[in-house]
Every structure is written in C-alpha cells, then in structure tokens.
N, C-alpha and C. Protein backbone atom coordinates (compact mmCIF):
# COMPACT_ATOMS: atom_id res chain seq x y z
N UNK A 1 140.60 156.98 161.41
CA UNK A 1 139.33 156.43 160.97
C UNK A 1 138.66 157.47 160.08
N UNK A 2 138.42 156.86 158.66
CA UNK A 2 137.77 158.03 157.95
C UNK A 2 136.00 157.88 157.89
N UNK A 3 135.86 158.92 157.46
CA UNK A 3 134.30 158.55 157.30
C UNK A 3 133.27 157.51 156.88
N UNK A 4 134.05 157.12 155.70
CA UNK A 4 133.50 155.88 155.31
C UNK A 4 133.38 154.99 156.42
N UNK A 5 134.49 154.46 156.65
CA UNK A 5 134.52 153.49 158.15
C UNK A 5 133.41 153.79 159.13
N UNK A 6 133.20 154.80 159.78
CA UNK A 6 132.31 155.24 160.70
C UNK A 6 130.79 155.27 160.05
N UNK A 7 130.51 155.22 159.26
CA UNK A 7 129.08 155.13 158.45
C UNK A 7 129.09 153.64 158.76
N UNK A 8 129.74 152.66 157.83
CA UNK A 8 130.19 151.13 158.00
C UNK A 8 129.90 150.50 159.38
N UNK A 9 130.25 151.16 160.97
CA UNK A 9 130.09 150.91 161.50
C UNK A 9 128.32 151.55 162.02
N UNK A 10 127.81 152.58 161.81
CA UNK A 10 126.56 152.83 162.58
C UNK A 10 125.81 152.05 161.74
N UNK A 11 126.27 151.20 160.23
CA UNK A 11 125.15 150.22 159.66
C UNK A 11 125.57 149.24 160.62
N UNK A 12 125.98 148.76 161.18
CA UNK A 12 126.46 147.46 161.55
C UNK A 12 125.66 147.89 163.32
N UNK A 13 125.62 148.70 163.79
CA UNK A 13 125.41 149.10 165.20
C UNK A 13 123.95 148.98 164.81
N UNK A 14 123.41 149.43 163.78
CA UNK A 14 121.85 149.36 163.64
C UNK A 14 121.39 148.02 163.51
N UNK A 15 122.04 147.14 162.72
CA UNK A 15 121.42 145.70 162.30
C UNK A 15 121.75 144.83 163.46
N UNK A 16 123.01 145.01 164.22
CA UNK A 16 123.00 144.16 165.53
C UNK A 16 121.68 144.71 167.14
N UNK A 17 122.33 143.28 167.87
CA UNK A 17 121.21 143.57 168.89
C UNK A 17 122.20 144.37 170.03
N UNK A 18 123.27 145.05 169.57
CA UNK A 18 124.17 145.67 170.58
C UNK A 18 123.58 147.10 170.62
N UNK A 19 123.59 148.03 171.92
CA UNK A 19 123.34 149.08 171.94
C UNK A 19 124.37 150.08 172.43
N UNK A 20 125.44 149.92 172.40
CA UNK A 20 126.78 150.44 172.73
C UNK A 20 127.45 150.27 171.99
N UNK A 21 128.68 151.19 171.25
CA UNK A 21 129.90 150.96 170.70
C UNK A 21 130.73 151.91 170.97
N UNK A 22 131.95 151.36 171.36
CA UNK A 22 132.83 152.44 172.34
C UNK A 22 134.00 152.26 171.06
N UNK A 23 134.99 153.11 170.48
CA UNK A 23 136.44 152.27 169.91
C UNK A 23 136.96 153.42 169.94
N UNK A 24 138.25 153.57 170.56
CA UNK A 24 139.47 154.28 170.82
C UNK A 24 140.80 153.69 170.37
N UNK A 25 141.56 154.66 169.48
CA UNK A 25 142.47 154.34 168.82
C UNK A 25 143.50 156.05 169.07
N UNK A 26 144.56 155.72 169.64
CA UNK A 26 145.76 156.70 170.13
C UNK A 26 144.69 157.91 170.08
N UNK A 27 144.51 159.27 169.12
CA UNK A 27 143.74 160.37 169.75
C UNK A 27 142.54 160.62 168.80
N UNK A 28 141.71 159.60 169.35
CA UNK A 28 140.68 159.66 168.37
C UNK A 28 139.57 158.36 168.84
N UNK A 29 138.11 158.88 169.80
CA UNK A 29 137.53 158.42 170.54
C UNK A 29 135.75 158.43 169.79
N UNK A 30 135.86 157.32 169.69
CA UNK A 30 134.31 157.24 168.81
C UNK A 30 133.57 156.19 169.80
N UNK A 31 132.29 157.13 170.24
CA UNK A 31 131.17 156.29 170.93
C UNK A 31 129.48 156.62 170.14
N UNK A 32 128.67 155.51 170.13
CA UNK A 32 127.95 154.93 169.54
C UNK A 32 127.12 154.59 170.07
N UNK A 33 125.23 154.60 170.21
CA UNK A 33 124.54 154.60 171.31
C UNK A 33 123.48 154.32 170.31
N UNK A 34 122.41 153.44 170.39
CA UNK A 34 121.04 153.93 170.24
C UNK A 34 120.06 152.97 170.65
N UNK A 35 118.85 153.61 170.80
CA UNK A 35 117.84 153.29 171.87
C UNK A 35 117.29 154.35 172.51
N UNK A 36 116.42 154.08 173.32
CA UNK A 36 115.55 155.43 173.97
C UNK A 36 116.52 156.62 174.66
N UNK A 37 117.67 156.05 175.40
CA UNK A 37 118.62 157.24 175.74
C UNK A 37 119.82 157.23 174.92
N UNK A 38 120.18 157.04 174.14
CA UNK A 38 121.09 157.16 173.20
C UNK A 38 121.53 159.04 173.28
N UNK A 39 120.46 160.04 173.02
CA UNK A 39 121.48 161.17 172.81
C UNK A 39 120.64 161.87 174.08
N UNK A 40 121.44 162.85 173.87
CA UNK A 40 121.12 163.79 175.21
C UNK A 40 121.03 165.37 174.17
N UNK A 41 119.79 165.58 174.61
CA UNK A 41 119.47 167.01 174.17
C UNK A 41 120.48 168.02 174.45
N UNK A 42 121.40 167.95 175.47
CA UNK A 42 122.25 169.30 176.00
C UNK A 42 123.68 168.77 176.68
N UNK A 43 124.64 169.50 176.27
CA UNK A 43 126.03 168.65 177.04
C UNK A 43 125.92 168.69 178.48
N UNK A 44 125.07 169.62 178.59
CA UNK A 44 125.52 170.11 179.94
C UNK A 44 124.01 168.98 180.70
N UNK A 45 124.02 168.19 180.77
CA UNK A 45 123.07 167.13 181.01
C UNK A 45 123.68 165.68 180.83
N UNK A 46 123.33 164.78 181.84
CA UNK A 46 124.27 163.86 181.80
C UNK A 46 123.22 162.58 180.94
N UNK A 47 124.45 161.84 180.92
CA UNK A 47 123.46 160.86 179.51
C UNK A 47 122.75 159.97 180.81
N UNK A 48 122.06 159.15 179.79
CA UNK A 48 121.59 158.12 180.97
C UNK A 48 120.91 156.80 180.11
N UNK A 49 121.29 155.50 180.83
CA UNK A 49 121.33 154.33 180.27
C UNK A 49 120.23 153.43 181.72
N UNK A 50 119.96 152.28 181.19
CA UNK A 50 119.39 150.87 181.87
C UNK A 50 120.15 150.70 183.13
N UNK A 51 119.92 150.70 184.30
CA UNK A 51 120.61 150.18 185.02
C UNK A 51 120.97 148.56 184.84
N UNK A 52 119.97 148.14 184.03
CA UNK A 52 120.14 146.47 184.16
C UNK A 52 121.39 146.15 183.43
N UNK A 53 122.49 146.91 183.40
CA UNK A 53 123.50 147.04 182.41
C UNK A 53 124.85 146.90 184.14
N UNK A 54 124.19 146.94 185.06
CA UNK A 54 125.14 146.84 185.91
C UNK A 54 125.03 145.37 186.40
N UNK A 55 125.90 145.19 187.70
CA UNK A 55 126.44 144.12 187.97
C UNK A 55 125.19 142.88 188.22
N UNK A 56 124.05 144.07 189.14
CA UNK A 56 122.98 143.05 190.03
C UNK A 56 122.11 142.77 189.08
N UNK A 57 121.45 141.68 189.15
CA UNK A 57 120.40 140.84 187.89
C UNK A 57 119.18 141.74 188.25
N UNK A 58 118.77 141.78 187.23
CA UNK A 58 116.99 142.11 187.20
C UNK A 58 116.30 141.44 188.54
N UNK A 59 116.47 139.84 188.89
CA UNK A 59 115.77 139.82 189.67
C UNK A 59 116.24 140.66 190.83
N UNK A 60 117.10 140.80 191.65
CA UNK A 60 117.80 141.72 192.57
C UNK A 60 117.12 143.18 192.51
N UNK A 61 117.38 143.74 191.31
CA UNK A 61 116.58 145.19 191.25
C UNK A 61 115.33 144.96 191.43
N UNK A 62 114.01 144.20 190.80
CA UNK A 62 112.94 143.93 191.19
C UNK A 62 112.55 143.84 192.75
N UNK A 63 113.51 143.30 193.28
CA UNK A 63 113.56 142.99 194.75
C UNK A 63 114.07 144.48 195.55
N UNK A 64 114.70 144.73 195.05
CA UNK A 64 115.37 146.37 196.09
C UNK A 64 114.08 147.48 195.11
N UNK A 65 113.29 147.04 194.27
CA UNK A 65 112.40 148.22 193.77
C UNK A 65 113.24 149.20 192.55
N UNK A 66 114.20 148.24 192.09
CA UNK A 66 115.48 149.45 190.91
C UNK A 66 114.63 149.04 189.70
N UNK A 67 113.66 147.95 189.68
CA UNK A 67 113.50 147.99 187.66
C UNK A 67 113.11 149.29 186.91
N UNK A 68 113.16 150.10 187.66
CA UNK A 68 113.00 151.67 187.13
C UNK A 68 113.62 152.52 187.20
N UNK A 69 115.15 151.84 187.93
CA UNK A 69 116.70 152.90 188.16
C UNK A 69 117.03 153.12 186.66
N UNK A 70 118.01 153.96 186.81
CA UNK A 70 118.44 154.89 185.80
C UNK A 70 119.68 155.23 186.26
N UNK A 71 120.73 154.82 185.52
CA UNK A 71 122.13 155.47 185.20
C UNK A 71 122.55 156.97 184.90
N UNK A 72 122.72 157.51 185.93
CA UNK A 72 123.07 159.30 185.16
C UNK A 72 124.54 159.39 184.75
N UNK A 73 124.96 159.27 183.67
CA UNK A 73 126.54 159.36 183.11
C UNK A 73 126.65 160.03 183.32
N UNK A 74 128.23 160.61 183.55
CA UNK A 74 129.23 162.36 183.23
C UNK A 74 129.46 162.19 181.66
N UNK A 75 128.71 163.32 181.28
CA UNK A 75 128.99 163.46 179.45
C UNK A 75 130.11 164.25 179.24
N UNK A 76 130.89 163.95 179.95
CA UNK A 76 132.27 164.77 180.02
C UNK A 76 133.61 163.87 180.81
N UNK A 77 134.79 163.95 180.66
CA UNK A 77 136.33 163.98 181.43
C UNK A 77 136.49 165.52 182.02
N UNK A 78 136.77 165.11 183.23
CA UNK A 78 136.72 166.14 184.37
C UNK A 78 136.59 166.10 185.46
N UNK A 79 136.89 166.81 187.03
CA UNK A 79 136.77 166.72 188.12
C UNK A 79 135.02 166.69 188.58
N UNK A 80 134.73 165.78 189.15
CA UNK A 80 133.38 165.55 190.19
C UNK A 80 133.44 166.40 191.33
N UNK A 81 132.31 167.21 191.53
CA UNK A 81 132.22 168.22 192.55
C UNK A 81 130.62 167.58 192.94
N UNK A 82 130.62 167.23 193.98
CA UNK A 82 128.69 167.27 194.73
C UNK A 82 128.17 168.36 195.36
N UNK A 83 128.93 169.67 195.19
CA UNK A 83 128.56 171.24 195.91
C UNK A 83 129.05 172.22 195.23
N UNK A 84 128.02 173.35 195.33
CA UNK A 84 128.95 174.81 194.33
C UNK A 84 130.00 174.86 194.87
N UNK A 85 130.32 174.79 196.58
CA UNK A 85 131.55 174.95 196.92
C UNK A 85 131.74 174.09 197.84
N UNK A 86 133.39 174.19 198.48
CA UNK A 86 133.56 173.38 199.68
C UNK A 86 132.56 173.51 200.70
N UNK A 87 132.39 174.53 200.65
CA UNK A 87 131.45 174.76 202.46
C UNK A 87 130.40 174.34 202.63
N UNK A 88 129.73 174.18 201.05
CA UNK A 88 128.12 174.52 200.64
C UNK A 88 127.83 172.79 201.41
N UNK A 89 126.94 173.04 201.25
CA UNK A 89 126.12 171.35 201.47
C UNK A 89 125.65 170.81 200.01
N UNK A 90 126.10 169.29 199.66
CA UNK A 90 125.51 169.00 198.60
C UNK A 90 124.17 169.11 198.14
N UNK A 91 124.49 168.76 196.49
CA UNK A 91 123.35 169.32 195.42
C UNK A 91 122.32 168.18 195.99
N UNK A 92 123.08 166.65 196.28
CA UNK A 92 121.75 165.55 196.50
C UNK A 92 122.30 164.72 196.99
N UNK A 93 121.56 163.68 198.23
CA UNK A 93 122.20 162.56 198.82
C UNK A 93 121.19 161.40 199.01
N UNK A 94 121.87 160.56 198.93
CA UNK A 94 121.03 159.29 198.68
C UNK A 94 120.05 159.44 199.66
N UNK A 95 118.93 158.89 198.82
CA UNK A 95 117.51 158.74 199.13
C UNK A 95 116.91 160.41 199.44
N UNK A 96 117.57 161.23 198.84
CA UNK A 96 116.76 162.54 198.56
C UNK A 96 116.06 162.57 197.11
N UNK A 97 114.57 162.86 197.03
CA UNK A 97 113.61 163.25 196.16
C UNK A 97 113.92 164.22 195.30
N UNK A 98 113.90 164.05 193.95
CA UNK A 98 114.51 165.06 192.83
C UNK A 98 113.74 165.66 191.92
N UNK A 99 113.73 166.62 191.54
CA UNK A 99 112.98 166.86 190.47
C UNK A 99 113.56 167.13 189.04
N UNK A 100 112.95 167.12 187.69
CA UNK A 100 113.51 167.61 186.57
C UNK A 100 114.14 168.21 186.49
N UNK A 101 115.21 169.11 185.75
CA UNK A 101 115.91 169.70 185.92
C UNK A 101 116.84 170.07 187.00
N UNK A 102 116.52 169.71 187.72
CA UNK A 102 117.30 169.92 189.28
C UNK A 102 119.01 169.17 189.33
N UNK A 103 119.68 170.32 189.89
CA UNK A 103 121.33 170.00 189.68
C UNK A 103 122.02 168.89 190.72
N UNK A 104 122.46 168.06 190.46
CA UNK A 104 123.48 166.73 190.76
C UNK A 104 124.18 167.22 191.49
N UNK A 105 125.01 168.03 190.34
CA UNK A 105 126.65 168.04 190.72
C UNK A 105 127.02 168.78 189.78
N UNK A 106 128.57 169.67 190.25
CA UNK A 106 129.06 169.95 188.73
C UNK A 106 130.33 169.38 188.38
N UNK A 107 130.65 169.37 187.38
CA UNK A 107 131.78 168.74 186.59
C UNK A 107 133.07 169.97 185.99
N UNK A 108 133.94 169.89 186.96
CA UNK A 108 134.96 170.70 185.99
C UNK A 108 135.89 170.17 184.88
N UNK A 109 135.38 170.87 183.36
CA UNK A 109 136.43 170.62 182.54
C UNK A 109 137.28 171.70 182.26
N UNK A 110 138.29 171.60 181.99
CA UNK A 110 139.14 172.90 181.45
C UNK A 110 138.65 174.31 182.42
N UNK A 111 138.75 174.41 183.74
CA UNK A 111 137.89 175.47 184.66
C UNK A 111 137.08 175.69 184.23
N UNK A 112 136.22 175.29 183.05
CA UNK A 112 134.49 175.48 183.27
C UNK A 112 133.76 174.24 183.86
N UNK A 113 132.92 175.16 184.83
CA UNK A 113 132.02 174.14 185.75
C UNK A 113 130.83 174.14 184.65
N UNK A 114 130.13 172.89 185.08
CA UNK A 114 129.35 172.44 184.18
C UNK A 114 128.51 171.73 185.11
N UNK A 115 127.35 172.17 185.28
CA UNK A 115 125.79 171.96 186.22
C UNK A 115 125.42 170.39 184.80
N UNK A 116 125.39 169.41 186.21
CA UNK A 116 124.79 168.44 185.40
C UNK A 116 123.67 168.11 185.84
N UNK A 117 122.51 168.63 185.11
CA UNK A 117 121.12 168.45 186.07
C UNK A 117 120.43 166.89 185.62
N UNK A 118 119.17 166.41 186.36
CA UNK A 118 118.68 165.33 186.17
C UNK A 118 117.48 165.68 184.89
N UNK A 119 117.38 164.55 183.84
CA UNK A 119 116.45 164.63 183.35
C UNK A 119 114.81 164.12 183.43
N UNK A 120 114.98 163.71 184.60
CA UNK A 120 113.66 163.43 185.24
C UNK A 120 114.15 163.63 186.62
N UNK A 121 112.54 163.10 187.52
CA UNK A 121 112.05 162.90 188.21
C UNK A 121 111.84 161.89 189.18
N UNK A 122 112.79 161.79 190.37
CA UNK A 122 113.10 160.09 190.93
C UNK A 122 113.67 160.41 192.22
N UNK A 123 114.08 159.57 193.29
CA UNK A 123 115.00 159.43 194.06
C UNK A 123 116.31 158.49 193.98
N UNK A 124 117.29 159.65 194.73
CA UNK A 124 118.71 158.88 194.16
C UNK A 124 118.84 157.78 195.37
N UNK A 125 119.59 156.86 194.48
CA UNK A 125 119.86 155.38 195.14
C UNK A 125 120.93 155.27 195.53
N UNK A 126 121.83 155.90 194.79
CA UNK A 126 123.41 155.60 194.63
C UNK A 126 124.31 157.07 193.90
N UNK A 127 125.27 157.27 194.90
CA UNK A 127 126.20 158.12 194.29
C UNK A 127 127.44 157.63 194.44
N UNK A 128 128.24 157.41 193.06
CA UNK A 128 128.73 155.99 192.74
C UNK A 128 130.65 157.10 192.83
N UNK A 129 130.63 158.37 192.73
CA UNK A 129 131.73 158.63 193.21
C UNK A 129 132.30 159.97 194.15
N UNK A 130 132.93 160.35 194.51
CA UNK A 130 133.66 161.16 195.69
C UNK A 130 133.87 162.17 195.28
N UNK A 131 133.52 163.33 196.23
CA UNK A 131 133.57 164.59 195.59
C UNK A 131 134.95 164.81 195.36
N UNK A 132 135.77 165.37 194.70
CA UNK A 132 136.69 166.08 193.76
C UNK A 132 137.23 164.83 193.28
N UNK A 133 136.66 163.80 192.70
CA UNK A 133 137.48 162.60 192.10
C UNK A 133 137.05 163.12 190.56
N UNK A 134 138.43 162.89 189.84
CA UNK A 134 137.98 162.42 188.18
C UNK A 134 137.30 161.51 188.05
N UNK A 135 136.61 162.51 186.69
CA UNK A 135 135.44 160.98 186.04
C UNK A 135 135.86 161.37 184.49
N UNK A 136 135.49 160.09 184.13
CA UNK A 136 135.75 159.61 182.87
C UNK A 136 134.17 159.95 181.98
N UNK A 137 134.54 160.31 180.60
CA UNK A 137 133.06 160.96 179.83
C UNK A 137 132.49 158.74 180.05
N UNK A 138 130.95 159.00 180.24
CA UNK A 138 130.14 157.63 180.72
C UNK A 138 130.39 157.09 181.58
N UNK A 139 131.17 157.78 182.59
CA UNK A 139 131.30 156.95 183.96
C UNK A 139 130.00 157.17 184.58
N UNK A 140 129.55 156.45 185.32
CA UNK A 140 128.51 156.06 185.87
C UNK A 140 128.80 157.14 187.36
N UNK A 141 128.13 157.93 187.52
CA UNK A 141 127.74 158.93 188.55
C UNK A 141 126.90 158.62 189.69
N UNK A 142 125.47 158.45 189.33
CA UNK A 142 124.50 158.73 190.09
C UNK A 142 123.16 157.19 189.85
N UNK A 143 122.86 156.47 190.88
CA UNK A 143 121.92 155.51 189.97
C UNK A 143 120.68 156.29 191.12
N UNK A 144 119.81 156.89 190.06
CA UNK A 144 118.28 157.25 190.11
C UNK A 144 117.21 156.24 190.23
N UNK A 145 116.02 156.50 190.86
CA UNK A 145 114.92 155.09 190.37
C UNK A 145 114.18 156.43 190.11
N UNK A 146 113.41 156.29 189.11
CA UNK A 146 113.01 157.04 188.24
C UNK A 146 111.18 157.09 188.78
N UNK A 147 110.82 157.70 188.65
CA UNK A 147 109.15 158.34 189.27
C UNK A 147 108.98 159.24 190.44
C-alpha cells in the first residue's frame, strides 16, 4: 500500500459515518480511528473507545449504570500481566476505584514491560482477560465506567 492509497483512504474515513478502519494485508497493518479517542498521547497508555461498541445495547448499559463505560485497549501485541510479579497482588480488580494515571497492568512486548496506566478516573467493571494470556494491539482489556 503506497501513500497515495492511504491518504485516499483517511479522505474516505473522514466523509463516512464510520469511526474505525482496520486493513491488513500479509506484513503490513493499517488502523484508522477518529473521534474523541481516536489517538492516545503516549504508547505506553492504552487507547480507549465507546463501550456501546460492544455486544449489550445502550439500553442494558443504562440499566447496569455503563452509559459512561469506557473500553481500555492494549496499544500493543504482547503478553497480559495484572501484577509486577507473580507473588505481587494485582494492579486492579473489579469494582476497585481508580485514579488517573494509575497502572492496570503491564504488557510484555519483546521483554519490555510496558505499564499501561488509565487515562481517567472511574471504577473497573470488567477485566476482559487472564493474567499471562496474549493480547492482540485493540483487544479490549479492561471496561471502566468512567467518573
């Protein structure tokens, strides 16, 4: 995919009502975002999207109190860790109170650990996978309700 193409497409991502574009072709992975969380100030910070993008309807979240959850992505491919170490006790467990900056989890890529902290302020709802499991870069991690 040359450049031209990829310009071609962020006109086309801007004029539609889509806010995602994912396209992978053999070694060469182009993703596409915009809207209020579209980029993330720091890698080492996980992205974060609408929960209403998951399975349960708006009305459902309204009802469990989620219309203010928040998706924390892994902005990375790499092993899921929920503790500095085996022994330690995790960074956060559902329905523990969080603050800004405050660390998740870390993510090993290539043996660098990578502190993925929260960008706000919320309690977690959901921790969506198992400590030492691979995650995929936008896999869905952690669902936050945000305040």
């Amino acid at each position: 995919m040359n450049i031209d193409e990829i310009k071609e497409l962020i006109l086309l991502l801007e004029k539609s009502s889509i806010s995602d574009l994912e396209i992978q072709q053999k070694d060469f992975r182009l993703c596409l975002r915009k809207g209020a969380y579209a980029a993330t100030p720091d890698l080492n910070q996980a992205g974060i999207k609408s929960s209403r993008e998951n399975s349960a309807t708006v009305e459902q979240e309204a009802e469990l109190g989620l219309d203010n959850a928040i998706e924390v992505l892994s902005p990375m491919v790499g092993t899921f860790y929920s503790a500095p170490s085996p022994d330690a006790e995790t960074y956060v467990k559902v329905g523990d109170g969080i603050e800004a900056g405050q660390t998740l989890c870390i993510i090993e890529a290539m043996k660098l650990f990578n502190e993925i902290k929260s960008d706000f302020a919320g309690t977690v709802v959901d921790i969506l996978v198992e400590n030492a499991e691979p995650v995929e870069y936008g896999q869905t991690l952690f669902i936050i309700a945000r305040g």
